[in-house]
C-alpha atoms as a PDB file:
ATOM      1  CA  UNK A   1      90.697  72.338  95.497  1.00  0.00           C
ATOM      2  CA  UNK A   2      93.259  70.177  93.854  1.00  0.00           C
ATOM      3  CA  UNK A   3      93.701  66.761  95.453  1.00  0.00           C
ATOM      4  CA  UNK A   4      97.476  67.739  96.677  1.00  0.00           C
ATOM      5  CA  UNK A   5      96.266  71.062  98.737  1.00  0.00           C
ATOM      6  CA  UNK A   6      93.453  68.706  99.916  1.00  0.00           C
ATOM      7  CA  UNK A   7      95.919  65.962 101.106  1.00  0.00           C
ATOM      8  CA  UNK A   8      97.619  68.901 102.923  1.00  0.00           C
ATOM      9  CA  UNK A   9      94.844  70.827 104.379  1.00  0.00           C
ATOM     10  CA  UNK A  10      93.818  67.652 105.737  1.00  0.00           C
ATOM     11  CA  UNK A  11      97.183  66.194 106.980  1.00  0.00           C
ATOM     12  CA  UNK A  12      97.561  69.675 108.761  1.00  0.00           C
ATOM     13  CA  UNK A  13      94.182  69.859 110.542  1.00  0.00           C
ATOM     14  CA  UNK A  14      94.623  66.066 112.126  1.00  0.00           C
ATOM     15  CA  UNK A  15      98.096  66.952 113.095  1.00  0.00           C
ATOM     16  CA  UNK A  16      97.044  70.340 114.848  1.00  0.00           C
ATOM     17  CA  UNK A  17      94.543  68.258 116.578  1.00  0.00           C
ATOM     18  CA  UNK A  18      96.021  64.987 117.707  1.00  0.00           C
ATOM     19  CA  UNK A  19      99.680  65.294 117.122  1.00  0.00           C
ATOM     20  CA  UNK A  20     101.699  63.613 114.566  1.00  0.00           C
ATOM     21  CA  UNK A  21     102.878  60.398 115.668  1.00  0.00           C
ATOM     22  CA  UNK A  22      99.266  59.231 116.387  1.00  0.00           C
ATOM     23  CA  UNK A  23      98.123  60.614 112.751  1.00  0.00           C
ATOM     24  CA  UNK A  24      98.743  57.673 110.321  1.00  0.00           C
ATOM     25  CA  UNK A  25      98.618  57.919 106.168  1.00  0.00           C
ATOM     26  CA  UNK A  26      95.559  55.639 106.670  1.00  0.00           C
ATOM     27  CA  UNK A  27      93.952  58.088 109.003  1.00  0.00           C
ATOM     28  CA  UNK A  28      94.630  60.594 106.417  1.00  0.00           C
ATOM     29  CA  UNK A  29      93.474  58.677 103.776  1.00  0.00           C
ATOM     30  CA  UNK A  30      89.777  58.116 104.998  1.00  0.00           C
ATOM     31  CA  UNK A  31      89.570  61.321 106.101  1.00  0.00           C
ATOM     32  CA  UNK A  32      90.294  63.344 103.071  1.00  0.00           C
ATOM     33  CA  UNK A  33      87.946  60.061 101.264  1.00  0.00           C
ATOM     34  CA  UNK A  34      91.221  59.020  98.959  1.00  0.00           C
ATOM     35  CA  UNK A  35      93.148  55.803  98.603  1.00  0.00           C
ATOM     36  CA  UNK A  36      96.303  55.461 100.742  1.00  0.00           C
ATOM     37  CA  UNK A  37      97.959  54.992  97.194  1.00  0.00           C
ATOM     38  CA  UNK A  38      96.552  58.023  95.882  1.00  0.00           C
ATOM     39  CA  UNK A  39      98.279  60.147  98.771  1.00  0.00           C
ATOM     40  CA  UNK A  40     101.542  58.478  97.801  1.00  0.00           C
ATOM     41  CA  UNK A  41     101.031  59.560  94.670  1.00  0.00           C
ATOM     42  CA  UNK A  42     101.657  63.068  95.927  1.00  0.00           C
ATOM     43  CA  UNK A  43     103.625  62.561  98.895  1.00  0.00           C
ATOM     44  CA  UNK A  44     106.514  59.242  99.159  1.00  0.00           C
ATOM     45  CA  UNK A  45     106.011  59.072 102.444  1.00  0.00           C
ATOM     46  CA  UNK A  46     104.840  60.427 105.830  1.00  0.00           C
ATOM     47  CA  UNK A  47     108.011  62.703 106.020  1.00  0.00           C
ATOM     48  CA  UNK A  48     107.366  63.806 102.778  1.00  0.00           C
ATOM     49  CA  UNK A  49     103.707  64.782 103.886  1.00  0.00           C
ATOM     50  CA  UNK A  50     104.889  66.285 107.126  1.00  0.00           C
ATOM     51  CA  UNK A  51     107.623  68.554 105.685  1.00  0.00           C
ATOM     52  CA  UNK A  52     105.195  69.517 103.130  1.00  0.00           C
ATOM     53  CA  UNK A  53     102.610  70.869 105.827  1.00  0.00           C
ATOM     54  CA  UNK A  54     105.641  72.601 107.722  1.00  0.00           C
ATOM     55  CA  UNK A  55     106.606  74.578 105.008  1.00  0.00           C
ATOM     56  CA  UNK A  56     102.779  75.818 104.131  1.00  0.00           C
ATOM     57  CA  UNK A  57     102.189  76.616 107.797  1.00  0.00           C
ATOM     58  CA  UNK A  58     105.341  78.574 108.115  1.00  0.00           C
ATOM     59  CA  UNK A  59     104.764  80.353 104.855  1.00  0.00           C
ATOM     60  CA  UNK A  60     101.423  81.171 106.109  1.00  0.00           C
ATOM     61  CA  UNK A  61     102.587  82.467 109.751  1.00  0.00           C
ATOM     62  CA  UNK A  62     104.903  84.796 107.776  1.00  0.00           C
ATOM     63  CA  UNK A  63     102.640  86.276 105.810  1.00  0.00           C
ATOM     64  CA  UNK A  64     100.510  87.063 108.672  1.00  0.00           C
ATOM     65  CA  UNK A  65     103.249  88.163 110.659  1.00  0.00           C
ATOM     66  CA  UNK A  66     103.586  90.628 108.066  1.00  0.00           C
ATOM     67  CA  UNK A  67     100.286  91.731 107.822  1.00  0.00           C
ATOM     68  CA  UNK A  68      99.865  92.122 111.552  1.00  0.00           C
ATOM     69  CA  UNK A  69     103.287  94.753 111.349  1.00  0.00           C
ATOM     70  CA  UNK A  70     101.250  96.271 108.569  1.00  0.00           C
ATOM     71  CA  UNK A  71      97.635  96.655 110.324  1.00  0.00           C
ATOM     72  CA  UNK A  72      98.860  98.226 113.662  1.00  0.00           C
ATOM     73  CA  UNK A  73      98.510 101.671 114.456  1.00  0.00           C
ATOM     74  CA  UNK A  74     101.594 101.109 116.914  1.00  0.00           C
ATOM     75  CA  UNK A  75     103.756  98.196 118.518  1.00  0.00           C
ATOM     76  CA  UNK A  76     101.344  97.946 120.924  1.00  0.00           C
ATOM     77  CA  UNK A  77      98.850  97.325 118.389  1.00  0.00           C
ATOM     78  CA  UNK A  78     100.951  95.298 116.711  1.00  0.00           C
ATOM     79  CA  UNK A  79     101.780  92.740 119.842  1.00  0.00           C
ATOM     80  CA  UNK A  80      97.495  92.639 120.425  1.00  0.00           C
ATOM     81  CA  UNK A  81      96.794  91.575 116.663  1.00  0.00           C
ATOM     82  CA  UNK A  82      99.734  89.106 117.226  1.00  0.00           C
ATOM     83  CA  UNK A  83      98.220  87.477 120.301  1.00  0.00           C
ATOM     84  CA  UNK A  84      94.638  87.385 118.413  1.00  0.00           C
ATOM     85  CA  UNK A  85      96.197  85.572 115.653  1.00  0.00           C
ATOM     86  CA  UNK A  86      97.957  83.354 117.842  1.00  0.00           C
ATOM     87  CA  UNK A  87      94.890  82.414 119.346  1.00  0.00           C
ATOM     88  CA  UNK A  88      92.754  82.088 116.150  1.00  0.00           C
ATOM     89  CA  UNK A  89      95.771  79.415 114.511  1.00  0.00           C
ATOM     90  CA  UNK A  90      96.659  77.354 117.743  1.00  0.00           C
ATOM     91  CA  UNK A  91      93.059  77.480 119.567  1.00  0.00           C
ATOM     92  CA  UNK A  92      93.139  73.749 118.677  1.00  0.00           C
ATOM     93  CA  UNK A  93      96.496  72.901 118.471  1.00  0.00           C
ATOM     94  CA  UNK A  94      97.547  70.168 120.275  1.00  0.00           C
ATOM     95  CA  UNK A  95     101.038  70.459 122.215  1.00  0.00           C
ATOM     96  CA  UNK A  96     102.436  66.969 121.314  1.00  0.00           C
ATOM     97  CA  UNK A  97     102.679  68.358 117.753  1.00  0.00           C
ATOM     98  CA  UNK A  98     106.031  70.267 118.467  1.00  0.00           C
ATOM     99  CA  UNK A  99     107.633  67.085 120.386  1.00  0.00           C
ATOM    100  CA  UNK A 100     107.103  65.101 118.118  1.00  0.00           C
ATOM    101  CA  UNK A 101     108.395  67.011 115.272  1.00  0.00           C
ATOM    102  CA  UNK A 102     111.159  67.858 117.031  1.00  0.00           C
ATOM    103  CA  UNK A 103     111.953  63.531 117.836  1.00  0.00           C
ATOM    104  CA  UNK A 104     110.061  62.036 114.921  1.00  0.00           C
ATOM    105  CA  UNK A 105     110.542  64.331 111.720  1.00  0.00           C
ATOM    106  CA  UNK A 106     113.810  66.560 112.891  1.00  0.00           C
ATOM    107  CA  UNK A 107     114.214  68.277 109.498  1.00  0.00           C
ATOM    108  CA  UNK A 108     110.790  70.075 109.952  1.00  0.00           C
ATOM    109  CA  UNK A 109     111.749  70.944 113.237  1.00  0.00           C
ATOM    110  CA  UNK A 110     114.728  72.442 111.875  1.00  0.00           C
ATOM    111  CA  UNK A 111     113.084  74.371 109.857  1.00  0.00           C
ATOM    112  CA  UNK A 112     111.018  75.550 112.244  1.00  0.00           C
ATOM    113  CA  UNK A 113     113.866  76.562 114.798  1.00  0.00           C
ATOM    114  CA  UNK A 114     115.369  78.373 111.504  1.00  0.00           C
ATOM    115  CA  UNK A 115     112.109  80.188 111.025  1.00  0.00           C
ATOM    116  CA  UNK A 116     112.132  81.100 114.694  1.00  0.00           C
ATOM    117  CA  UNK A 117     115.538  82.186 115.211  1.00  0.00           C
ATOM    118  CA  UNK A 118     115.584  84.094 112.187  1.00  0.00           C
ATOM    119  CA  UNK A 119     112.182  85.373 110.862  1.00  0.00           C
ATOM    120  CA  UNK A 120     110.756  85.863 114.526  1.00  0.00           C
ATOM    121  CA  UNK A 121     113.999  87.250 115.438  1.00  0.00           C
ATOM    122  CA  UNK A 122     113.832  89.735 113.132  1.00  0.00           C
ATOM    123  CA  UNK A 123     110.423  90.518 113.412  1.00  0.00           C
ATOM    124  CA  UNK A 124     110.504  91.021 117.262  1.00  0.00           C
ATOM    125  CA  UNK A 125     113.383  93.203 116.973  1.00  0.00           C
ATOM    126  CA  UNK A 126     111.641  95.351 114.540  1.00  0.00           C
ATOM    127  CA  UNK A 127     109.107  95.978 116.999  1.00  0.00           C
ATOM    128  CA  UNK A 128     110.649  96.150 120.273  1.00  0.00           C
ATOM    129  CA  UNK A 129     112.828  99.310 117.907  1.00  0.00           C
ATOM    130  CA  UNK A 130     109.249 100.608 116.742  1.00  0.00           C
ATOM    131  CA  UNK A 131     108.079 100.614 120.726  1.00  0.00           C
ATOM    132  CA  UNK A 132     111.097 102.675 121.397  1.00  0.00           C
ATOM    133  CA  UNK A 133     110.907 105.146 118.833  1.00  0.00           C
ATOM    134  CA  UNK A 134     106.998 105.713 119.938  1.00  0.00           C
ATOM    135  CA  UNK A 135     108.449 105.806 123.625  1.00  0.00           C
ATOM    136  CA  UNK A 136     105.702 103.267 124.133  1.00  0.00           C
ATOM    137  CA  UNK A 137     108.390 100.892 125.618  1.00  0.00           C
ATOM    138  CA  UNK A 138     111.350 101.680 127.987  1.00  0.00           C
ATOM    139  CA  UNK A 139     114.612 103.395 126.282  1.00  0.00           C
ATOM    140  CA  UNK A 140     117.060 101.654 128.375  1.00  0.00           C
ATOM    141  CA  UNK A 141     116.070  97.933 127.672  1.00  0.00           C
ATOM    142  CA  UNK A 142     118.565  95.732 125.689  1.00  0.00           C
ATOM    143  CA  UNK A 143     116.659  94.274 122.566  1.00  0.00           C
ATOM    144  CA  UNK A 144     118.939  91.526 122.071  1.00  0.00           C
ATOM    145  CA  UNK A 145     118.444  90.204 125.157  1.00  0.00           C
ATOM    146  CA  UNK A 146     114.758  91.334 125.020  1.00  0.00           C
ATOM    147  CA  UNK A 147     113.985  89.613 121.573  1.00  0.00           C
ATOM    148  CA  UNK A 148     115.812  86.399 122.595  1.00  0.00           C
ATOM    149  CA  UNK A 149     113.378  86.150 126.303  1.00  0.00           C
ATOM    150  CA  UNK A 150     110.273  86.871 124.011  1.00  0.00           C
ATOM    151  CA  UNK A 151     111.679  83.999 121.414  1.00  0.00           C
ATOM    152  CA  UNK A 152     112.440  81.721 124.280  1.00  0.00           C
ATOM    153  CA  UNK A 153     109.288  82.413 125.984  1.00  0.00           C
ATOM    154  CA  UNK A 154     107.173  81.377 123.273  1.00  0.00           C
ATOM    155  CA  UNK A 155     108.527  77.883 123.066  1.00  0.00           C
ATOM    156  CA  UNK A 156     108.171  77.489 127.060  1.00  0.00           C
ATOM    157  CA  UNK A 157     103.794  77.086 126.407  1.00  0.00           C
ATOM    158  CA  UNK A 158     104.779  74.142 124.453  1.00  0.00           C
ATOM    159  CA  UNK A 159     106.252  72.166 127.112  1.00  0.00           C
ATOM    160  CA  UNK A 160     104.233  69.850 128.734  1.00  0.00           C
ATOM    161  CA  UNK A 161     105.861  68.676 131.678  1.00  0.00           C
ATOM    162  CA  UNK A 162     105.786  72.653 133.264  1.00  0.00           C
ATOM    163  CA  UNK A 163     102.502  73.543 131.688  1.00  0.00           C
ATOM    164  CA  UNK A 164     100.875  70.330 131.306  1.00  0.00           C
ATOM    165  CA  UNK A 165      97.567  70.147 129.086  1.00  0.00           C
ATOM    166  CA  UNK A 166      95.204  68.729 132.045  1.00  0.00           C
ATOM    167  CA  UNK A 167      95.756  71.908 133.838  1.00  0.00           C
ATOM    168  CA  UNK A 168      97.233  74.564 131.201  1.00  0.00           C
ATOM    169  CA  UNK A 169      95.506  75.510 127.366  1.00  0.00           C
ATOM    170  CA  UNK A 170      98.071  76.689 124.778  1.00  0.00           C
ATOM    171  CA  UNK A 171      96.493  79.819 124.461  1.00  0.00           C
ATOM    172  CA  UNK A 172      95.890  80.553 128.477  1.00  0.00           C
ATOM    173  CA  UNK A 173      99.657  80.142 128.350  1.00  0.00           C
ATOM    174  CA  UNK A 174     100.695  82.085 125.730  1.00  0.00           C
ATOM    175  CA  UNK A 175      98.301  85.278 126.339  1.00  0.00           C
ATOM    176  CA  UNK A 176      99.819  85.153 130.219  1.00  0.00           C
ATOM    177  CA  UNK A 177     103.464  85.452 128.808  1.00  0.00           C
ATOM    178  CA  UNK A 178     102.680  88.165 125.954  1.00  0.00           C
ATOM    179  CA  UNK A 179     100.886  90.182 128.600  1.00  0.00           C
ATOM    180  CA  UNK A 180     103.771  89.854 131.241  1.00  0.00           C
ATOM    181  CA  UNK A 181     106.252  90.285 127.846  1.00  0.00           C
ATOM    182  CA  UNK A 182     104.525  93.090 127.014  1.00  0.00           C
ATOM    183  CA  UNK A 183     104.599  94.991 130.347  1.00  0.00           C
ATOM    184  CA  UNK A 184     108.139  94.883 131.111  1.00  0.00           C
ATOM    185  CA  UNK A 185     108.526  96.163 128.011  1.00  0.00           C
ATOM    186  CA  UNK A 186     106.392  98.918 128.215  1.00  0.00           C
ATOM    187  CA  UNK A 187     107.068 102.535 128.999  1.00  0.00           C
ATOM    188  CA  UNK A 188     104.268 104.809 131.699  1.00  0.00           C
ATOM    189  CA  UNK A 189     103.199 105.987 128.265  1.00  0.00           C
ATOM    190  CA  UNK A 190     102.897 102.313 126.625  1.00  0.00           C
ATOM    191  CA  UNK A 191     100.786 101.035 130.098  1.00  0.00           C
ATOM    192  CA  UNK A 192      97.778 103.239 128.907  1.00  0.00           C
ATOM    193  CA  UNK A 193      97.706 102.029 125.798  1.00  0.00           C
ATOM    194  CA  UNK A 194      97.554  98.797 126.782  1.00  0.00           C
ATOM    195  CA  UNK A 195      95.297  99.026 129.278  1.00  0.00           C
ATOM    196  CA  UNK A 196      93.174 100.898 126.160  1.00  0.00           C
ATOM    197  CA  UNK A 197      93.480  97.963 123.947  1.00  0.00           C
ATOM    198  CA  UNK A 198      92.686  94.941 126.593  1.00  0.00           C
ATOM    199  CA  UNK A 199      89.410  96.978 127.553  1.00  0.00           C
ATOM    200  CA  UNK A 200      88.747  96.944 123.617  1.00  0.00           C
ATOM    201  CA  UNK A 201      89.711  93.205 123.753  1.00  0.00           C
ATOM    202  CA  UNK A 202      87.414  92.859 126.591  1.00  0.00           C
ATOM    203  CA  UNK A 203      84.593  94.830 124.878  1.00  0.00           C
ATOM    204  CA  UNK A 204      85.501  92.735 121.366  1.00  0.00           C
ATOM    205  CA  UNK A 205      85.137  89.578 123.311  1.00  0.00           C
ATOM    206  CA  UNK A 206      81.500  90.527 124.797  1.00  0.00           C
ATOM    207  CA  UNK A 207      79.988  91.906 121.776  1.00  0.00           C
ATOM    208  CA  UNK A 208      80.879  87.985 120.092  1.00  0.00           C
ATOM    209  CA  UNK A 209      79.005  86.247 123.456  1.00  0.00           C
END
């Protein structure tokens, strides 16, 4: 691996975990075994660095966003390999990462909200039209105002003062508000087949323990 990727692997791994106020370009530096001049080499600064690892990890949730639209048998499906890819990418995340991009490094937040409110948006919408046209989810329901809740609703497990980390994971959160997401969405038709793909979560989930 070439010593940038490294730099960037690492940088992303420390700020999944703790955050990225409390990750310095010394922490960085010892733990990827380089000089701190070495990783400004590379990057001119932290912002640099940060931006950097925004950018990969957005690229990278868009390709898998992709591939989970072209995996699923049906929008159900599709909304079930979502959630397990959620859970595999922010199983460690720490929630102070998105606060303090959003009050320390604002351009990577902005990216982020552009990603969101454009990629996600589109993505969503896609499916909730896919769930319709399978009559897996109700005919009647507005998508824009659908698509927007579900948009909205992901941001809400990031926010520490209603779901607080002592009490709440990220990923308790966010499978409670796909699940109740996914049910108001879903048609008497799309209720069975979720009920059919939690039981082969459930069975997934044994067969690993």
């Amino acid at each position: 691996m070439e010593p940038k990727e490294r730099i960037l692997k690492k940088a992303e791994e420390l700020f999944m975990q703790f955050g990225i106020r409390s990750v310095s370009m010394d922490d960085i530096a010892t733990q990827v075994g380089m000089s701190k001049k070495t990783i400004y080499h590379y990057f001119v600064d932290k912002d640099e660095l940060v931006d950097a690892v925004i950018d990969s990890n957005i690229t990278c949730m868009q390709h898998d966003c992709t591939h989970c639209k072209m995996d699923a048998k049906d929008a159900v499906h599709e909304m079930f390999i979502t959630m397990e890819r959620v859970i595999e990418q922010f199983s460690n995340m720490n929630p102070m990462l998105l606060y303090d991009l959003e009050k320390f490094h604002f351009k990577s937040y902005q990216r982020f909200v552009d990603h969101k409110n454009t990629f996600m948006m589109k993505m969503i919408v896609k499916n909730i039209k896919w769930g319709i046209q399978e009559e897996l989810y109700r005919p009647e329901i507005n998508i824009e105002i659908l698509a927007k809740f579900r948009l909205e609703s992901m941001m809400i497990s990031y926010n520490m003062h209603i779901f607080p980390p002592s009490r709440f994971t990220l990923i308790e959160v966010t499978k409670e508000i796909i699940h109740h997401y996914l049910y108001g969405l879903a048609s008497i038709k799309g209720h069975k087949l979720i009920q059919k793909y939690n039981q082969q979560a459930q069975k997934a989930k044994l067969n690993k323990s």
